[in-house]
N, C-alpha and C. Protein backbone atom coordinates (compact mmCIF):
# COMPACT_ATOMS: atom_id res chain seq x y z
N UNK A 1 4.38 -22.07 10.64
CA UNK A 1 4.89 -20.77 11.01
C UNK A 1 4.42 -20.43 12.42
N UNK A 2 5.50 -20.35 13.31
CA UNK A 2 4.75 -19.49 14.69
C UNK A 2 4.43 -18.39 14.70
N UNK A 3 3.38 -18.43 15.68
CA UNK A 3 3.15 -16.49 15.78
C UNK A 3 3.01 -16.09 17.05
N UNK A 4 4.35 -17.26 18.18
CA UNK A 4 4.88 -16.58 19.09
C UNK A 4 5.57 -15.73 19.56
N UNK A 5 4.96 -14.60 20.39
CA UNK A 5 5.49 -13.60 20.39
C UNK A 5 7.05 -13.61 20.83
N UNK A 6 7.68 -12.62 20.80
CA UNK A 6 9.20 -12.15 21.78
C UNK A 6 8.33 -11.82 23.27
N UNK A 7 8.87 -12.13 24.11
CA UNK A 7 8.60 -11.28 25.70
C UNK A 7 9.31 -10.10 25.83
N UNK A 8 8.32 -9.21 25.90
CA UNK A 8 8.98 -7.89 26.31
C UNK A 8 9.94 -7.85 27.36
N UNK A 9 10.99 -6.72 27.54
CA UNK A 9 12.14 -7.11 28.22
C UNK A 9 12.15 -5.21 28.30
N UNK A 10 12.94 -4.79 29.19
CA UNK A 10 13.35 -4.09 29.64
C UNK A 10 14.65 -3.91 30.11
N UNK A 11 15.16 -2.09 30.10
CA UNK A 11 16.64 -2.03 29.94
C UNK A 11 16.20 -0.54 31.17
N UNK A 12 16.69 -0.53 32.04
CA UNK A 12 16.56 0.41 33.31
C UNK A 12 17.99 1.44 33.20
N UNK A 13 17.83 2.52 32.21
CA UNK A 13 19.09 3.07 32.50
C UNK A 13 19.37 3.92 33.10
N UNK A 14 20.90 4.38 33.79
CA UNK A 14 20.96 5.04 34.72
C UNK A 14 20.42 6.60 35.20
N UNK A 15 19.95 7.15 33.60
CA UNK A 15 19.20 8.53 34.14
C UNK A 15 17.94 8.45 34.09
N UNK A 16 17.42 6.92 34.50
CA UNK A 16 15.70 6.63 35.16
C UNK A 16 15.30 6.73 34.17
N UNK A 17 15.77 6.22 32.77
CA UNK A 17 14.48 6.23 31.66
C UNK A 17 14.67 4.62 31.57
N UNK A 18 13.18 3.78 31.67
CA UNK A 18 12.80 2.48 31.57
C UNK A 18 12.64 2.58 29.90
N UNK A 19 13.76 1.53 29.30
CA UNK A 19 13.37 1.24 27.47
C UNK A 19 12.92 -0.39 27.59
N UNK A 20 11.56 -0.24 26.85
CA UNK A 20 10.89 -1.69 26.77
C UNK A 20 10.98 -2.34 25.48
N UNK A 21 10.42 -3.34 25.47
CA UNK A 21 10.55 -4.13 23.50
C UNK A 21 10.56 -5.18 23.59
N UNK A 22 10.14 -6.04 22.49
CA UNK A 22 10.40 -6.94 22.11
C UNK A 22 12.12 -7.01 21.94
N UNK A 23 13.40 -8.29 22.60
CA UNK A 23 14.71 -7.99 22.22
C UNK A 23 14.89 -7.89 20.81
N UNK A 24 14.58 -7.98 19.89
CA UNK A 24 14.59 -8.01 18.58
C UNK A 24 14.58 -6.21 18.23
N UNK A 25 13.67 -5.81 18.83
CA UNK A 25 13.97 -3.76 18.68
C UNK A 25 14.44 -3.28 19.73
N UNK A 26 14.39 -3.98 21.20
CA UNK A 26 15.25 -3.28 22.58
C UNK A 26 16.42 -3.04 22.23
N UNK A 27 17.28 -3.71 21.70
CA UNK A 27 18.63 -3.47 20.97
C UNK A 27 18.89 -2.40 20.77
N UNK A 28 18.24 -1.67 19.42
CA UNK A 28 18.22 -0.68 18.79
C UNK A 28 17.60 0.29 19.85
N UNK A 29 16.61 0.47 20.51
CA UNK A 29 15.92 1.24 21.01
C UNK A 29 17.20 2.26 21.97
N UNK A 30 17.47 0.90 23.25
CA UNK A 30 18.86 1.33 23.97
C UNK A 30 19.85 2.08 23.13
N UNK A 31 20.36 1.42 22.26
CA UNK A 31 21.65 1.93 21.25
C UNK A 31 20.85 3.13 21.35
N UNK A 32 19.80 3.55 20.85
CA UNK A 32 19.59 4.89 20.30
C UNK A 32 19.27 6.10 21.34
N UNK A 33 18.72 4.89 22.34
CA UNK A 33 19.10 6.40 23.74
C UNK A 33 20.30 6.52 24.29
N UNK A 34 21.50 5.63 24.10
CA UNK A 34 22.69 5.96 24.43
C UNK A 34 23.08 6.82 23.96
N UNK A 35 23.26 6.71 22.56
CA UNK A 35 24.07 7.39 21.14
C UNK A 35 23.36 8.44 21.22
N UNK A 36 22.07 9.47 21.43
CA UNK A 36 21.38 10.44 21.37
C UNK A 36 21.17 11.65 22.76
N UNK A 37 21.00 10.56 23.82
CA UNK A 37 20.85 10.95 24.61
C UNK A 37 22.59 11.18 26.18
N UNK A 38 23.34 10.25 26.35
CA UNK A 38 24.42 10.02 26.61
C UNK A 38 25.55 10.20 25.59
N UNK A 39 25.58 10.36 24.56
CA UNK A 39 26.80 10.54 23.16
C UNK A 39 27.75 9.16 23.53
N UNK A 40 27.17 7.82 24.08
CA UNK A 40 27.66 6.61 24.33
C UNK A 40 27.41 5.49 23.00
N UNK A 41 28.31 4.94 22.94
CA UNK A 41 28.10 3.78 21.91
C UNK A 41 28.13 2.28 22.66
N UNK A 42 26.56 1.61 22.56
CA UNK A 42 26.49 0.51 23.51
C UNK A 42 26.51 -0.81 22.38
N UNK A 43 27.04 -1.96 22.83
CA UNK A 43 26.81 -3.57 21.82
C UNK A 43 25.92 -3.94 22.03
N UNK A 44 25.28 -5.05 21.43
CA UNK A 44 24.15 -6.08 21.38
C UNK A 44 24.81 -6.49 22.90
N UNK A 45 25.37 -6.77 22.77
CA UNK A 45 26.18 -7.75 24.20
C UNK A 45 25.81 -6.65 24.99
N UNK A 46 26.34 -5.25 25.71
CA UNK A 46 26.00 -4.58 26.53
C UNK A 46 24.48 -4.90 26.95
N UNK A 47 23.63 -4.44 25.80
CA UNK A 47 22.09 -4.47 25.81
C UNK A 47 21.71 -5.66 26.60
N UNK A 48 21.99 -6.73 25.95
CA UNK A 48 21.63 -7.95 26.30
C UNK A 48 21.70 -8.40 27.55
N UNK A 49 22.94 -8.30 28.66
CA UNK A 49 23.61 -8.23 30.04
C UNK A 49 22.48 -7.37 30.62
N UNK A 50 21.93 -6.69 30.10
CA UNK A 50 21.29 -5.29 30.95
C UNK A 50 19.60 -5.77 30.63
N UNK A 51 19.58 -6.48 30.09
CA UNK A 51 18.11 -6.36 29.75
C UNK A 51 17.12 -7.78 31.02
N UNK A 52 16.19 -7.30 31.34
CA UNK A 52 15.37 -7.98 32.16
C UNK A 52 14.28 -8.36 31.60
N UNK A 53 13.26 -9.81 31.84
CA UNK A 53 11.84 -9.65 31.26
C UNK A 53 10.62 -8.67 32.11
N UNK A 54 10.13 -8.01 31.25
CA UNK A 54 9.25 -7.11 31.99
C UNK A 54 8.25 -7.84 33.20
N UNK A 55 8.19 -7.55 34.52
CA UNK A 55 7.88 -8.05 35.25
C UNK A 55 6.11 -7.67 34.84
């Protein structure tokens, strides 16, 4: 069994809020500041295109 981690990754969205995570919860995290915060509905695919490893 590994117990290598995910690399945190980051999603920079356009009203300057930085969402971090493991991609396994960045997914969800984004989705949920879109959908809450923007009234936007984003894909895994959107997320994914957008996401960087945390420098």
């Amino acid at each position: 069994m590994s117990t290598k981690q995910s690399p945190i990754m980051v999603v920079a969205c356009a009203c300057g809020q930085l969402l971090r995570g493991p991609i396994e919860e960045l997914v969800g995290i984004v989705q949920k500041h879109a959908r809450e915060s923007h009234n936007m509905q984003v894909t895994r695919e959107d997320v994914l295109s957008r996401a960087r490893p945390e420098a």
